[in-house]
Every structure is written in structure tokens, then in C-alpha cells.
Protein backbone atom coordinates (compact mmCIF):
# COMPACT_ATOMS: atom_id res chain seq x y z
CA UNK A 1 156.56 34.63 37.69
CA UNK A 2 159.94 36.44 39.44
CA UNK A 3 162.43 34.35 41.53
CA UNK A 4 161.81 35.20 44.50
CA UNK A 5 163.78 32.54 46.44
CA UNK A 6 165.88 35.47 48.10
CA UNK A 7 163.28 36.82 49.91
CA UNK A 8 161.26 35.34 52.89
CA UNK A 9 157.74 34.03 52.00
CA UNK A 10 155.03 35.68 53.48
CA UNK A 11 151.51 36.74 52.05
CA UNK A 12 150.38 40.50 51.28
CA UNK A 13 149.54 42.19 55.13
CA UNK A 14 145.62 42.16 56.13
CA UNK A 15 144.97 45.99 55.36
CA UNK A 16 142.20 47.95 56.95
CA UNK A 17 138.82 47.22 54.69
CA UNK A 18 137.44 48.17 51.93
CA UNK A 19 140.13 47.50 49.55
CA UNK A 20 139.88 45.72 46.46
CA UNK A 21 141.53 42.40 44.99
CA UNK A 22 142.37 41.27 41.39
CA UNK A 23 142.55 37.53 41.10
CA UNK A 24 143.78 36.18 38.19
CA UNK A 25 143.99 32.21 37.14
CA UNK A 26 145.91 30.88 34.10
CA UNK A 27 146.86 27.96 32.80
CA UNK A 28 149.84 28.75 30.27
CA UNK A 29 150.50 27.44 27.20
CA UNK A 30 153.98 25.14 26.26
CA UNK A 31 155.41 28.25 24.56
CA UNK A 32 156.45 30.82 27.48
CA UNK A 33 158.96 32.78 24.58
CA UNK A 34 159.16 36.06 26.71
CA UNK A 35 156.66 35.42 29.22
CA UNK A 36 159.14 35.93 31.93
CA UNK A 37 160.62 39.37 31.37
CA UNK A 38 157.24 41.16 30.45
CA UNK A 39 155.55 39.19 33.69
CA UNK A 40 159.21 41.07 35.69
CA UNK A 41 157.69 44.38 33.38
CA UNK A 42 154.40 44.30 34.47
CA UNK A 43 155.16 43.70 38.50
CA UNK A 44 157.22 46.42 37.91
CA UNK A 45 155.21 48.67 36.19
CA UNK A 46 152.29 47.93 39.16
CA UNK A 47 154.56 49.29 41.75
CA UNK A 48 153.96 52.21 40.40
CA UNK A 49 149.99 52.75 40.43
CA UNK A 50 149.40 54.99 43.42
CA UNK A 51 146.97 52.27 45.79
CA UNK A 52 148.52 49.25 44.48
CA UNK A 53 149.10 47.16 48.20
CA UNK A 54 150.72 44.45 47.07
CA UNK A 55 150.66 40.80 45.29
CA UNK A 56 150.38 37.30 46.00
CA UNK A 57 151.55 34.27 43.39
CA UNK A 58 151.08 30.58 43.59
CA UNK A 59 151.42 27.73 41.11
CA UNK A 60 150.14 23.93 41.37
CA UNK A 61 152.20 21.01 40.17
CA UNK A 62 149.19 20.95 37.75
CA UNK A 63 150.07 24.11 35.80
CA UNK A 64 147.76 26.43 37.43
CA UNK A 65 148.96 29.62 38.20
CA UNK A 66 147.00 32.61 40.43
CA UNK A 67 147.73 35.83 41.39
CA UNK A 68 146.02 37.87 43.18
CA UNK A 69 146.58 41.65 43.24
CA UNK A 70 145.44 44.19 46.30
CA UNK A 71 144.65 48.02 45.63
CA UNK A 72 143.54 50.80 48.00
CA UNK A 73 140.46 51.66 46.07
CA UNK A 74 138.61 51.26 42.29
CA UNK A 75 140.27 54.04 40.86
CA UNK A 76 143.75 52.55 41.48
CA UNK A 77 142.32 48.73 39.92
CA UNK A 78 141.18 50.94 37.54
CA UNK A 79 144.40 52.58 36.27
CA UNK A 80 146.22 49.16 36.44
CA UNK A 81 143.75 48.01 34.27
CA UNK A 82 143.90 50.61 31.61
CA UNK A 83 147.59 50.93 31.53
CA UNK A 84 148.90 51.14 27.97
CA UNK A 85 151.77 48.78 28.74
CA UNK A 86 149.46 46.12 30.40
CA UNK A 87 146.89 45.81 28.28
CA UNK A 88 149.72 45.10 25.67
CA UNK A 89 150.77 42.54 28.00
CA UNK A 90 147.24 40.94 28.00
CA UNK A 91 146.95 40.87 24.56
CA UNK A 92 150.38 39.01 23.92
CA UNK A 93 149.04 36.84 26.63
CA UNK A 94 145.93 35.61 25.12
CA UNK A 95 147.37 35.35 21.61
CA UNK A 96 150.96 33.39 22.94
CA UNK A 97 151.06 32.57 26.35
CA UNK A 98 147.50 31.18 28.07
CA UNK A 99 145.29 28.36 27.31
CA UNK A 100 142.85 29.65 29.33
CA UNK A 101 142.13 32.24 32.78
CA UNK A 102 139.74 33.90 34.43
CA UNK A 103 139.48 37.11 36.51
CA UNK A 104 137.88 38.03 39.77
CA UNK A 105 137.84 41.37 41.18
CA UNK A 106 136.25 41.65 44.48
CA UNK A 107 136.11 44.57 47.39
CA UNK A 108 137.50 43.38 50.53
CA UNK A 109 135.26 43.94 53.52
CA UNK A 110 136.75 41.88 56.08
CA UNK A 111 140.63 41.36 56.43
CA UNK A 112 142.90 39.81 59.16
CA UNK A 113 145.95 37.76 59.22
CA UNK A 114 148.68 35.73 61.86
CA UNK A 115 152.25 35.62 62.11
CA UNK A 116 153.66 33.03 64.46
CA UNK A 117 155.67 34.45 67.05
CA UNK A 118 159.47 33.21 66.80
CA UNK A 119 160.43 31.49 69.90
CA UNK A 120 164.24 32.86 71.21
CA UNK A 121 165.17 29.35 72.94
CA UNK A 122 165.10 25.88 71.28
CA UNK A 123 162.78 22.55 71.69
């Protein structure tokens, strides 16, 4: 996963439904030789897929890691998934970098989120 430490935390926006999510759990292996810059390729290379809504990341102290991708529609999940450069990226993944992970894809039919409102005087 990307440092992100520069920018604020906050999840992916509630979208309008249907959309669809990509969640993906790993657990990685010791060896991470290169992990890092093709994980910066490939949340690159997403930006790019026409649909693609964003992504969320977490990690446990325990080693597991999830993402969790949102597109627009199938056809967008669709040409993430079939992406020459990605499916590279899985490959290398299963032979070097996870022990194990799973995938759930999933159309979104009900959405909504908060933001706390930031108060302009102090407690």
C-alpha cells in the first residue's frame, strides 16, 4: 500500500446505487521484493478505467490487508479486471507476494455515509 500520511483520511463518498465493489483480502508473504512500486502501478493504472469511483485500504496488526475497490458499472470492474498490466500484477502476486486472499465483488444497492460537522468555536 501508498503512504498516504499527507492526505486526510476519509473513506470513498456513498455514490448513488447500483455501483459495484471489488473487495480484496490478503495476507502477504515475508518477501514484499517489489510489492510496493507495482501496488503504486496498479492504483495508478486504475485511475484510469473510465467508472473506477474510488478505493479504500486497511491493514490489521495481524497482517491482514483489504481493499476494496468501487466502479460505476460491470463493464468498468470488468476492464480493471482484464487489464494486461494487472493481471501481470496478480500473477507475480500469487507466485511472490500472498499466502493467501480472497475476492468479493458485489453490486451496491444501498449507499449512504456521515461526515461530522466541524465545530468553529472550542470546548
Amino acid at each position: 500500500m501508498s503512504n498516504h500520511s499527507e492526505a486526510p483520511v476519509t473513506p470513498v463518498d456513498a455514490y448513488e446505487p447500483p455501483y459495484y465493489v471489488a473487495v480484496f483480502s490478503a495476507v502477504r508473504t515475508q518477501d514484499q521484493s517489489g510489492f510496493s512500486e507495482t501496488n503504486a502501478r496498479m492504483e495508478d493504472l486504475v485511475k484510469d478505467i473510465p467508472g473506477f469511483l474510488g478505493m479504500d485500504h486497511a491493514q490489521t496488526p495481524g497482517g491482514l490487508g483489504i481493499t476494496v475497490g468501487y466502479f460505476r458499472d460491470a463493464d468498468a470492474l470488468t476492464e480493471w479486471r482484464t487489464n494486461a498490466e494487472h493481471r501481470a500484477a496478480q500473477k507475480r502476486g500469487r507466485v511472490e507476494w500472498y499466502e493467501s486472499y480472497t475476492l468479493h465483488v458485489a453490486k451496491v444497492e444501498r449507499s449512504h455515509g456521515f461526515v461530522r460537522e466541524q465545530s468553529t468555536t472550542a470546548r
